[in-house]
Protein backbone atom coordinates (compact mmCIF):
# COMPACT_ATOMS: atom_id res chain seq x y z
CA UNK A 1 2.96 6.97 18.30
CA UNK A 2 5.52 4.34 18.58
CA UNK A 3 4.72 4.17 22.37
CA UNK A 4 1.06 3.56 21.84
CA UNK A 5 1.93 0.81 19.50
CA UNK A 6 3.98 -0.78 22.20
CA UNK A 7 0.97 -0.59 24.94
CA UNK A 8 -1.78 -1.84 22.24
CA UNK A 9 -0.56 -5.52 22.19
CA UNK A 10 -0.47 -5.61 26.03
CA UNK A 11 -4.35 -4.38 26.03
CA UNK A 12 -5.75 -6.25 23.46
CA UNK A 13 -4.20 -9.40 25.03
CA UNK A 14 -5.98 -9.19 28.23
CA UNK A 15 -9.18 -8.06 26.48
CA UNK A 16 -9.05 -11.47 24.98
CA UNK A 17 -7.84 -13.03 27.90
CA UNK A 18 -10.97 -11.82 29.56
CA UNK A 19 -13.20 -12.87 27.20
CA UNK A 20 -12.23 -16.22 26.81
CA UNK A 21 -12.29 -16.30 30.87
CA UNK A 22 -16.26 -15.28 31.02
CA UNK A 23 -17.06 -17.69 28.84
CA UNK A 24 -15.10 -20.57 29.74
CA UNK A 25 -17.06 -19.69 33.44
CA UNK A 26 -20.30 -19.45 31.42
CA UNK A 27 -19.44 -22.57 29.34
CA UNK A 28 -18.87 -25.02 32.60
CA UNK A 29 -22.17 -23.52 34.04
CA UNK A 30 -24.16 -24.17 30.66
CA UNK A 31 -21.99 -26.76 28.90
CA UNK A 32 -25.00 -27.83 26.54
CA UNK A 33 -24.10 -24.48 24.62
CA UNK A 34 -21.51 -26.74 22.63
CA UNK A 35 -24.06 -27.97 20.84
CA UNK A 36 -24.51 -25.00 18.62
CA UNK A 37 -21.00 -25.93 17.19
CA UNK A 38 -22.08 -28.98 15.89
CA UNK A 39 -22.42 -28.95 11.62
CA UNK A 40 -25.49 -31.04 11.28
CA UNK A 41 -27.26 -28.95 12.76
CA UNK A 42 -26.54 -26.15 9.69
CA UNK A 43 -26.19 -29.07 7.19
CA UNK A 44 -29.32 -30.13 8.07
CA UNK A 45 -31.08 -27.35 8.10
CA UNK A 46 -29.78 -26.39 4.33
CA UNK A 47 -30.81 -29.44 2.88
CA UNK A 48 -34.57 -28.68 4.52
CA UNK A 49 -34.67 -25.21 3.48
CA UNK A 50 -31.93 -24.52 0.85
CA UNK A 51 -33.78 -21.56 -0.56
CA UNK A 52 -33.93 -19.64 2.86
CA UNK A 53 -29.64 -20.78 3.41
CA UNK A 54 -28.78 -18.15 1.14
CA UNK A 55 -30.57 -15.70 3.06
CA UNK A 56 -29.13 -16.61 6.43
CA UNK A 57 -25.98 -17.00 5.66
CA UNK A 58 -25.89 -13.30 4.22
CA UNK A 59 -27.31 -12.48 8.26
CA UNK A 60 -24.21 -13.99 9.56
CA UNK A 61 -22.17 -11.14 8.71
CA UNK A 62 -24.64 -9.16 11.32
CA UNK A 63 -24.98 -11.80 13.81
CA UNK A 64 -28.02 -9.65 14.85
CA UNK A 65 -26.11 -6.53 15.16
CA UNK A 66 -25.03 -4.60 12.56
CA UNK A 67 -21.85 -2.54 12.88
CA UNK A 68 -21.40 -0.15 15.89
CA UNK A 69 -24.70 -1.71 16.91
CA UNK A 70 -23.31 -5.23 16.33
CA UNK A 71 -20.11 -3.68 18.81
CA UNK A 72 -22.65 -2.49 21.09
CA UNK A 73 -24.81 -5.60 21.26
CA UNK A 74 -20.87 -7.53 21.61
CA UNK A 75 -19.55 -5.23 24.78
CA UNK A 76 -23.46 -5.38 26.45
CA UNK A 77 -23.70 -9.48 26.21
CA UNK A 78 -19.99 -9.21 27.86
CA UNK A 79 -20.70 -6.94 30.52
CA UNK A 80 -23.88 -8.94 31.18
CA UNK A 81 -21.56 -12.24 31.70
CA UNK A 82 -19.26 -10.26 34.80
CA UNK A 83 -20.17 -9.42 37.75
CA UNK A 84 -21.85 -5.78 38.91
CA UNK A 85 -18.08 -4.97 40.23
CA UNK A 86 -16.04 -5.91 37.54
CA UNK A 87 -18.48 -3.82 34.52
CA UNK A 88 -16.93 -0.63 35.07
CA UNK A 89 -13.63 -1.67 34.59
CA UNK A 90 -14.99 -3.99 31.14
CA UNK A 91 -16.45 -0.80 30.39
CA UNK A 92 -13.37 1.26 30.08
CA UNK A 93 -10.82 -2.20 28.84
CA UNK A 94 -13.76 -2.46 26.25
CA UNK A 95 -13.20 1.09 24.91
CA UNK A 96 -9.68 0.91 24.45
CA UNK A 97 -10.21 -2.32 22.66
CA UNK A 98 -12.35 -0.57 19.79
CA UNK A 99 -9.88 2.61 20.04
CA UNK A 100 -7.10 0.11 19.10
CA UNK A 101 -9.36 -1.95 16.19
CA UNK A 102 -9.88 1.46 14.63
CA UNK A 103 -6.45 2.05 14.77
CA UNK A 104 -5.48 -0.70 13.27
CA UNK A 105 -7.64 -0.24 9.88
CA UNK A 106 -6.38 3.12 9.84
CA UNK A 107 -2.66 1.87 9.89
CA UNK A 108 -3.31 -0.54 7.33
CA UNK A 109 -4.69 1.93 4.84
CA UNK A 110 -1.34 3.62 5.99
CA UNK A 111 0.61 0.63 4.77
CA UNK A 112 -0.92 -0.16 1.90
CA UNK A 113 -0.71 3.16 0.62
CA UNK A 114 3.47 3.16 1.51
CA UNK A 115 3.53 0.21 -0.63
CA UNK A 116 1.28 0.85 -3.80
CA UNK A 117 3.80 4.11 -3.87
CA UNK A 118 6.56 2.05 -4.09
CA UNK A 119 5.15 -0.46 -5.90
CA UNK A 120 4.50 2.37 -8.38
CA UNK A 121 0.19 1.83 -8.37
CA UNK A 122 0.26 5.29 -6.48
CA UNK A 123 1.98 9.20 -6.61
CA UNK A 124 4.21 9.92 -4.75
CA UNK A 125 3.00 11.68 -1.36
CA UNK A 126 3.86 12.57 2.15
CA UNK A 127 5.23 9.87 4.51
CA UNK A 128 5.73 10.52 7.47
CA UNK A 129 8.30 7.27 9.84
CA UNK A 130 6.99 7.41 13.68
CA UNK A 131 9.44 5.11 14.72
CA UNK A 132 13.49 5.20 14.24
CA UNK A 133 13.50 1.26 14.88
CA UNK A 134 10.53 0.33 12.96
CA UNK A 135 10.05 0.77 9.33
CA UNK A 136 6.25 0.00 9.23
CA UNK A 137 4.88 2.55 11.91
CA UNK A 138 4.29 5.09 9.33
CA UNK A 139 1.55 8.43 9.21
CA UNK A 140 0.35 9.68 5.40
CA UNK A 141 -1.40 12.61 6.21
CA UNK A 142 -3.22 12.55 2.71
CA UNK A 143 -4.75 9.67 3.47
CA UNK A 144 -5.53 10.17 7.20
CA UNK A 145 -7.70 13.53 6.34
CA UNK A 146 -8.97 11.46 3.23
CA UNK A 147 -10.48 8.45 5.51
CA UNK A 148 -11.93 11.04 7.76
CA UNK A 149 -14.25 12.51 4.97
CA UNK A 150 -15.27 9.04 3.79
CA UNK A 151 -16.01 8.51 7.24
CA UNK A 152 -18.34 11.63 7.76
CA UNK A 153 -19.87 11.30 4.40
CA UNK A 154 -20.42 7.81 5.75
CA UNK A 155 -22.12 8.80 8.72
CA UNK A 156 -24.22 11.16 6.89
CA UNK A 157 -25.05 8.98 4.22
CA UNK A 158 -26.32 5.68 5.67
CA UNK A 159 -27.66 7.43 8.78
CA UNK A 160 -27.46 4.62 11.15
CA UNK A 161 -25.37 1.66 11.40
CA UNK A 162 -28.18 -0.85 10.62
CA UNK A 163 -28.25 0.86 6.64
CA UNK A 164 -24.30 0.14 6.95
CA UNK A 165 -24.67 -3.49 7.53
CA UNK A 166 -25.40 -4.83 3.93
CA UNK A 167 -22.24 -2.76 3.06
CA UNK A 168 -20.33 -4.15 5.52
CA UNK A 169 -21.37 -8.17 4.58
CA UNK A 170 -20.81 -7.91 0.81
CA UNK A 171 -17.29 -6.16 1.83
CA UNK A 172 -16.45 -8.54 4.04
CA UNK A 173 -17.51 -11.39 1.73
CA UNK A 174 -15.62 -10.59 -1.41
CA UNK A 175 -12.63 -9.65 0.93
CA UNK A 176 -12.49 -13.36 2.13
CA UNK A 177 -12.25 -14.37 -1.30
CA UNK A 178 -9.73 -11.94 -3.00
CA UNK A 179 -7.55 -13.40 0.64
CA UNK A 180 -8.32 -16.85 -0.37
CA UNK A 181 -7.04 -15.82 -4.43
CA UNK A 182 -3.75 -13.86 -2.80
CA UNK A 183 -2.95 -17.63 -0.58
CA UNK A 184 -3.59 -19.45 -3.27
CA UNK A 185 -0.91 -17.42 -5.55
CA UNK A 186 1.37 -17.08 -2.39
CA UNK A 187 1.05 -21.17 -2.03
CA UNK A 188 1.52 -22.37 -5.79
CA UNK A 189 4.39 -19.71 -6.46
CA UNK A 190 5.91 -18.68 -3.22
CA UNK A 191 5.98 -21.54 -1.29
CA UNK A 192 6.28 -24.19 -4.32
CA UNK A 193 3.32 -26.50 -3.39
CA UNK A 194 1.92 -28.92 -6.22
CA UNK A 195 -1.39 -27.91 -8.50
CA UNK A 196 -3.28 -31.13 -6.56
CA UNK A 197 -2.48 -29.94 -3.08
CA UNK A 198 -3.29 -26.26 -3.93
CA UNK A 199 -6.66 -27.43 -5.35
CA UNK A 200 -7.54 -30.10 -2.24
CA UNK A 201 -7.25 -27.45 0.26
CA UNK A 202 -8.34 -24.13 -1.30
CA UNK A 203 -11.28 -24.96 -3.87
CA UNK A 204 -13.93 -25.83 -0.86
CA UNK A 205 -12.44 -22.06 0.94
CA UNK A 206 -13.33 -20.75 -2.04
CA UNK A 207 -16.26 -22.34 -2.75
CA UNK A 208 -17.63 -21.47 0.75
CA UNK A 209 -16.23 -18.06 0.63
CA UNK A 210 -18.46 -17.64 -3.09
CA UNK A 211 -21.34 -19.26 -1.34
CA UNK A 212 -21.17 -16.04 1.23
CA UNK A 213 -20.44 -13.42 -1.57
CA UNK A 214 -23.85 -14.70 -3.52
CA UNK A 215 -25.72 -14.73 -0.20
CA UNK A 216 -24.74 -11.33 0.15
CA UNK A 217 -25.11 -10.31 -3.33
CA UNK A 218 -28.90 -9.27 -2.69
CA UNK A 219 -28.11 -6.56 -0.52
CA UNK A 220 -26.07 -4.57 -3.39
CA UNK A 221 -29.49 -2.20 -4.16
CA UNK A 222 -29.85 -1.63 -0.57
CA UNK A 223 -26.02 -0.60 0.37
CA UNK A 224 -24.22 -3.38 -0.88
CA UNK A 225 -23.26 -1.02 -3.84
CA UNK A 226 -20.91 1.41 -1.84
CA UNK A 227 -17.84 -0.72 -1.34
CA UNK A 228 -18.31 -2.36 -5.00
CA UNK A 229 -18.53 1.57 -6.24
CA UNK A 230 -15.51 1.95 -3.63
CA UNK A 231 -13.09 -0.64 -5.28
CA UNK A 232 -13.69 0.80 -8.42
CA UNK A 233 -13.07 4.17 -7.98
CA UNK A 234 -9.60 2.90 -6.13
CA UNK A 235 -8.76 0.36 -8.88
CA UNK A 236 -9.75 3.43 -11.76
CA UNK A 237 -6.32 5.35 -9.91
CA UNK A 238 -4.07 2.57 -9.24
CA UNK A 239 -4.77 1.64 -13.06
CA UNK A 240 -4.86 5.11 -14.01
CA UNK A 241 -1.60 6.07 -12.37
CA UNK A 242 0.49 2.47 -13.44
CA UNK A 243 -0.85 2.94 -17.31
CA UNK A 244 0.32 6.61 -17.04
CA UNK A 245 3.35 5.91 -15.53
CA UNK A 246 4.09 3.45 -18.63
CA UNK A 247 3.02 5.72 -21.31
CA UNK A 248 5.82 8.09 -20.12
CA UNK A 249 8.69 5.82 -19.79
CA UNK A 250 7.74 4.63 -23.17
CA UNK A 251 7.81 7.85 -24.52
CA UNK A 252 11.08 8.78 -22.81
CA UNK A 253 12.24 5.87 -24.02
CA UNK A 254 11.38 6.38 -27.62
CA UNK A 255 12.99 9.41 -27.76
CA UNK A 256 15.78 8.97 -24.88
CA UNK A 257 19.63 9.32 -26.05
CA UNK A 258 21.59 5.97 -25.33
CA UNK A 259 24.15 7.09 -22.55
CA UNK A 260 27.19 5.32 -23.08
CA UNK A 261 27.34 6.19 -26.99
CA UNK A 262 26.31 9.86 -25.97
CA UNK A 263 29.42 9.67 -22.93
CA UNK A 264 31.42 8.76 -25.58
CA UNK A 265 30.35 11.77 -27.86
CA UNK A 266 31.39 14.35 -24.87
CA UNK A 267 35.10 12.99 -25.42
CA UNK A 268 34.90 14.63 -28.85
CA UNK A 269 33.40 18.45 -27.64
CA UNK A 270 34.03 17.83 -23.89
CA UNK A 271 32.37 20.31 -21.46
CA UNK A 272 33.33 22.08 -18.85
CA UNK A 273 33.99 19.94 -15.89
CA UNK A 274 34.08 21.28 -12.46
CA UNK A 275 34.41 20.41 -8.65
CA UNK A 276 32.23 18.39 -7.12
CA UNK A 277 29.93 15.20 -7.27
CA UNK A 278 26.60 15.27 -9.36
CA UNK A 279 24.11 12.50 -8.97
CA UNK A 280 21.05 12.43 -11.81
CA UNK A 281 18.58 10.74 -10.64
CA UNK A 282 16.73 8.38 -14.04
CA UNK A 283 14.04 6.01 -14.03
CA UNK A 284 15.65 4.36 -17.38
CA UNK A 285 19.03 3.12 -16.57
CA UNK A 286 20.82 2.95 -20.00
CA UNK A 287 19.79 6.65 -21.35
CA UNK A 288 20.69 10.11 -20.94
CA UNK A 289 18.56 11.56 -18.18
CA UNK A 290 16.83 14.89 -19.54
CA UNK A 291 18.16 17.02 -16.68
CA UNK A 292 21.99 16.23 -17.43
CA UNK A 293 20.71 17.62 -21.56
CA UNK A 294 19.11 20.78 -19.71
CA UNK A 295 22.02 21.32 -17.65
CA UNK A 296 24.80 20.87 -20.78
CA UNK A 297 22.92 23.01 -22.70
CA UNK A 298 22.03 25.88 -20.63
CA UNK A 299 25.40 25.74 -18.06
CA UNK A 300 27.56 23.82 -20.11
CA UNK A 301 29.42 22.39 -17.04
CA UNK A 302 29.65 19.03 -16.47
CA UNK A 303 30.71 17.85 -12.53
CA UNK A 304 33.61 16.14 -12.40
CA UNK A 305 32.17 12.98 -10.93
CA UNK A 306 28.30 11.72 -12.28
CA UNK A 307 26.74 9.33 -10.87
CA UNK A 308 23.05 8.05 -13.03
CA UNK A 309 21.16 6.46 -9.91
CA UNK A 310 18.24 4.46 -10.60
CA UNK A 311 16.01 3.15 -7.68
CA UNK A 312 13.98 -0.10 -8.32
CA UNK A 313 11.27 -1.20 -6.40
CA UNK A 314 10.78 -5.50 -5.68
CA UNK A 315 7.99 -7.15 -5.07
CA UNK A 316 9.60 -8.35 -1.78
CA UNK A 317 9.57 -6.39 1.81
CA UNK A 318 13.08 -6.29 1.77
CA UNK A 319 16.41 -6.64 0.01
CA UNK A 320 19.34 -7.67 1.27
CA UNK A 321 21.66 -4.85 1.61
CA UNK A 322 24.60 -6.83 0.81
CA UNK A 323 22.52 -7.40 -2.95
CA UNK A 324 20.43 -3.75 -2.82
CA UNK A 325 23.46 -2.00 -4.87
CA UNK A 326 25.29 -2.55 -8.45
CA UNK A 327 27.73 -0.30 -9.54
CA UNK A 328 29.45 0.18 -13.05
CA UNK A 329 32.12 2.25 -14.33
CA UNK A 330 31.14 4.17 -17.65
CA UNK A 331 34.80 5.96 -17.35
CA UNK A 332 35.74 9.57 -17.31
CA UNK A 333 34.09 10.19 -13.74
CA UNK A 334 31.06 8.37 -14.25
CA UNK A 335 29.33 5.80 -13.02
CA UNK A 336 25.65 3.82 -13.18
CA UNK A 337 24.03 3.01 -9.64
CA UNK A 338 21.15 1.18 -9.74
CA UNK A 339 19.45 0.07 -6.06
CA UNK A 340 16.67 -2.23 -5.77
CA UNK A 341 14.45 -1.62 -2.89
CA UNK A 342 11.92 -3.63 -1.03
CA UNK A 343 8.37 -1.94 -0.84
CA UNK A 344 9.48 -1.62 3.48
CA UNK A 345 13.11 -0.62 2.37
CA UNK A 346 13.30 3.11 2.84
CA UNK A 347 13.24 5.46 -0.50
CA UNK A 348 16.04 7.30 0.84
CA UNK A 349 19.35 8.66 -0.55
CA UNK A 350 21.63 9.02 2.53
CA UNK A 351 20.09 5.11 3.29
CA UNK A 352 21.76 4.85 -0.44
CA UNK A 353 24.76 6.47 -0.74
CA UNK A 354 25.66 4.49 3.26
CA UNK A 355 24.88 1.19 1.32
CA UNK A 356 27.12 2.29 -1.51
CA UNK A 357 29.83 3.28 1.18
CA UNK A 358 29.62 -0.14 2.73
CA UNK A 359 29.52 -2.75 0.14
CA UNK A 360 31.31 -0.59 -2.77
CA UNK A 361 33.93 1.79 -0.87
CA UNK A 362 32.31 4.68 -3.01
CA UNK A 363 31.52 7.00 -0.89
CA UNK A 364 29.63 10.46 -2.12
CA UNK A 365 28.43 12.98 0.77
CA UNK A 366 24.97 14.05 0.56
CA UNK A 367 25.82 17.54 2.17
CA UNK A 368 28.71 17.68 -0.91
CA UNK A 369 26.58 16.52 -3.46
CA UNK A 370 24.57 18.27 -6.14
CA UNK A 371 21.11 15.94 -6.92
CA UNK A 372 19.28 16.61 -10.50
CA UNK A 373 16.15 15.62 -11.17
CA UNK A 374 13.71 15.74 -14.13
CA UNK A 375 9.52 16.79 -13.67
CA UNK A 376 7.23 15.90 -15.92
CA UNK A 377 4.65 17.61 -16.88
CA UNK A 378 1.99 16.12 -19.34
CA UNK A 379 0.56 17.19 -21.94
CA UNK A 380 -3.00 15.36 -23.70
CA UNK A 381 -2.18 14.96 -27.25
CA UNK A 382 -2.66 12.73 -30.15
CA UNK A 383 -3.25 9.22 -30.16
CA UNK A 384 -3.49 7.58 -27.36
CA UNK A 385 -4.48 3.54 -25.87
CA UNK A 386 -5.42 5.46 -23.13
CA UNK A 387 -8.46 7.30 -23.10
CA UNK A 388 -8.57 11.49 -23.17
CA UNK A 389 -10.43 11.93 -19.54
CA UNK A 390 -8.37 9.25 -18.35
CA UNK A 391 -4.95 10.68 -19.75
CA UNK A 392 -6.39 14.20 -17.62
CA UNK A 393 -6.39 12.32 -14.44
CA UNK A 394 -2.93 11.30 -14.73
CA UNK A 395 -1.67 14.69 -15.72
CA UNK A 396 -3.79 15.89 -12.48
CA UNK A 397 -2.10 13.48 -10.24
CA UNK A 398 0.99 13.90 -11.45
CA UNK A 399 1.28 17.23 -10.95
CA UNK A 400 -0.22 17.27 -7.19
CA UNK A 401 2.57 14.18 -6.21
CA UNK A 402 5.12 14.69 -3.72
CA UNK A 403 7.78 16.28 -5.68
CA UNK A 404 10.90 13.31 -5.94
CA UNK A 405 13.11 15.31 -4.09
CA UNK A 406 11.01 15.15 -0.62
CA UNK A 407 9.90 11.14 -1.15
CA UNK A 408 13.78 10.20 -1.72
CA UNK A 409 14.72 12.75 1.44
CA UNK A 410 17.27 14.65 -0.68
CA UNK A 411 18.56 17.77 1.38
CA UNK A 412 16.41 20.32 0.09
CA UNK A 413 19.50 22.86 -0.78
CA UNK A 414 21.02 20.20 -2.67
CA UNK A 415 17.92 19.11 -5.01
CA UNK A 416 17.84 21.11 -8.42
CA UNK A 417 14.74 19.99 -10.93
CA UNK A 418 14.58 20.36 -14.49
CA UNK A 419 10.97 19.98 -15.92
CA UNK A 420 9.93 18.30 -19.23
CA UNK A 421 7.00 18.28 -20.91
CA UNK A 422 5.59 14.46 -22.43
CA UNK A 423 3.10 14.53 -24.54
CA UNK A 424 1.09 11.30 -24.37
């Protein structure tokens, strides 16, 4: 796969290359077609007939064709602007340029996925790194065989890609303005610019980009609905999932142990200690993870190194690794790792323990080392801010995620989990 990343650039450059050549030739043949880029020719048109704007611009999205038959309509006017010798060749260039623009959705619903895991808006599941050199050429098999049923249901749905096309504008539409919102917050916040200048270059994108989602809005009874119905359904599980995800910690949290008074307390009754290195994976740096209270109480052994790791995901693609790891001594053998991660950083313990090596000179062997790790397992009960059917869905997601020891790449002989059971 990395290969065929590395030829796509190459294609889709002379594809565009070629199309800018035919009609630069057409252009200098017919060079009155300029005109059509002229405003006042739309401007005044919508101030003569500002009830029949709103309809046109919602036929924009189609330009006359309407998806594969919009693609169709693209590659015929093209082939229709070359020569009889040069179509067969457009014919086949043309093919590998929609191969390549399907490819590309599918690897973005790839990416996105990678991050809303991290990002914790998503379980844990299967991914799969095509590429030693480059961390964002990623496969998710879950969501690969998931896009192919939308896809067929789809197909079968709509029946022909002219039903598709009201879908396609009002998705298109509201994803032009949820890009202009995400600038907007990148510009103010990220790169520091003032309220005024924000607000002189943005509000008429916006306003434009509304203009197109109310032209479009009309189409919602007759297909419009699906991606609106769509984002829901997709913003129901990333809620679902991150409220879940809270109610547990809480709840851990409520009735976690704090771990340096509860260290402490071993130096009274202290247990067994043998060989080794133990690391306990915790999502709550600061309290006893439940699989080191499992293990005292049914071993009663205690390594003689522990090492509480906590992974936290930034908002950022990538840490530095020279900040990614803190380290503190809690005495007796143990110690308190946390890592922060990008959402492109890999979730990956050798990656860790190397960084640790590095920056730290602590060095623990993932081959040598035992991993512990706690599963929850919910359990609907009592009150709740979240409702019952919702509270189901999280249990049901939760127990079909990746289990932690495959996402973080832990050598499977040296993963043990410990379940729990959280009522929430």
């Amino acid at each position: 796969m990395a290969r065929a990343g590395q030829a796509f650039g190459p294609i889709m450059v002379v594809w565009f290359v070629t199309l800018g050549v035919l009609g630069l030739v057409q252009i200098v043949r017919e060079p009155q077609v300029l005109l059509a880029l002229d405003p006042l020719f739309a401007l005044s048109y919508a101030a003569a007939q500002p009830g029949k704007t709103f309809v046109v611009m919602g036929a924009v999205f189609r330009s006359g064709c309407a998806g594969a038959r919009r693609r169709h309509c693209r590659i015929q006017s093209v082939l229709l602007l070359a020569p009889a010798w040069l179509q067969l060749s457009l014919v086949i260039l043309a093919t590998a340029a929609t191969v390549i623009a399907s490819q590309a959705v599918i690897s973005g619903a790839f990416s996105i996925t990678s991050q809303a895991i991290k990002l914790g808006y998503l379980p844990r599941m299967q991914v799969e790194y095509t590429s030693e050199t480059v961390a964002g050429q990623i496969y998710v098999p879950l969501v690969n065989f998931f896009l192919l049923v939308v896809v067929m249901l789809l197909v079968v749905g709509f029946g022909s890609s002219s039903n598709l096309a009201a879908a396609y504008g009002l998705a298109v539409a509201t994803t032009m303005v949820v890009t202009t919102l995400g600038v907007v917050v990148v510009a103010r916040f990220r790169w520091d610019w003032a309220p005024w200048k924000v607000l002189l270059i943005f509000t008429p994108l916006l306003a434009l980009d509304l203009v197109f989602v109310v032209a479009n809005s009309a189409k919602v009874f007759s297909g419009g609905w699906f991606p609106i119905v769509f984002a829901a359904l997709l913003y129901l599980i990333f809620a679902t999932w991150k409220r879940g995800r809270s109610l547990i910690n809480r709840k851990m949290k409520q009735g976690g142990i704090e771990l340096q008074p509860f260290l402490k307390s071993l130096a009274v009754y202290p247990p067994q200690r043998v060989e080794g290195s133990a690391v306990f994976m915790t999502l709550e740096p600061g309290y006893v993870p439940h699989a080191l209270l499992h293990n005292l109480k049914h071993n009663r052994v205690m390594h003689e190194r522990v090492v509480f790791l906590t992974a936290i995901s930034r908002t950022v693609p990538n840490v530095d690794p020279a900040d990614m790891t803190e380290i503190q001594d809690l005495g007796d053998g143990c110690y308190a790792v946390k890592v922060r991660l990008g959402f492109q950083d890999p979730f990956d313990v050798t990656f860790f323990l190397g960084v640790l090596a590095k920056y730290h000179d602590f060095e623990l062997i993932p081959a040598e080392t035992s991993f512990f790790l706690s599963r929850q397992a919910v359990v609907v009960g009592g009150k709740s801010t979240m409702a019952a059917w919702r509270r189901r869905l999280f249990g049901w997601m939760l127990r079909n995620a990746q289990p932690a020891s495959d996402f973080f790449r832990i050598p499977p002989n040296r993963a043990i989990e410990i379940g729990t059971q959280v009522v929430i």
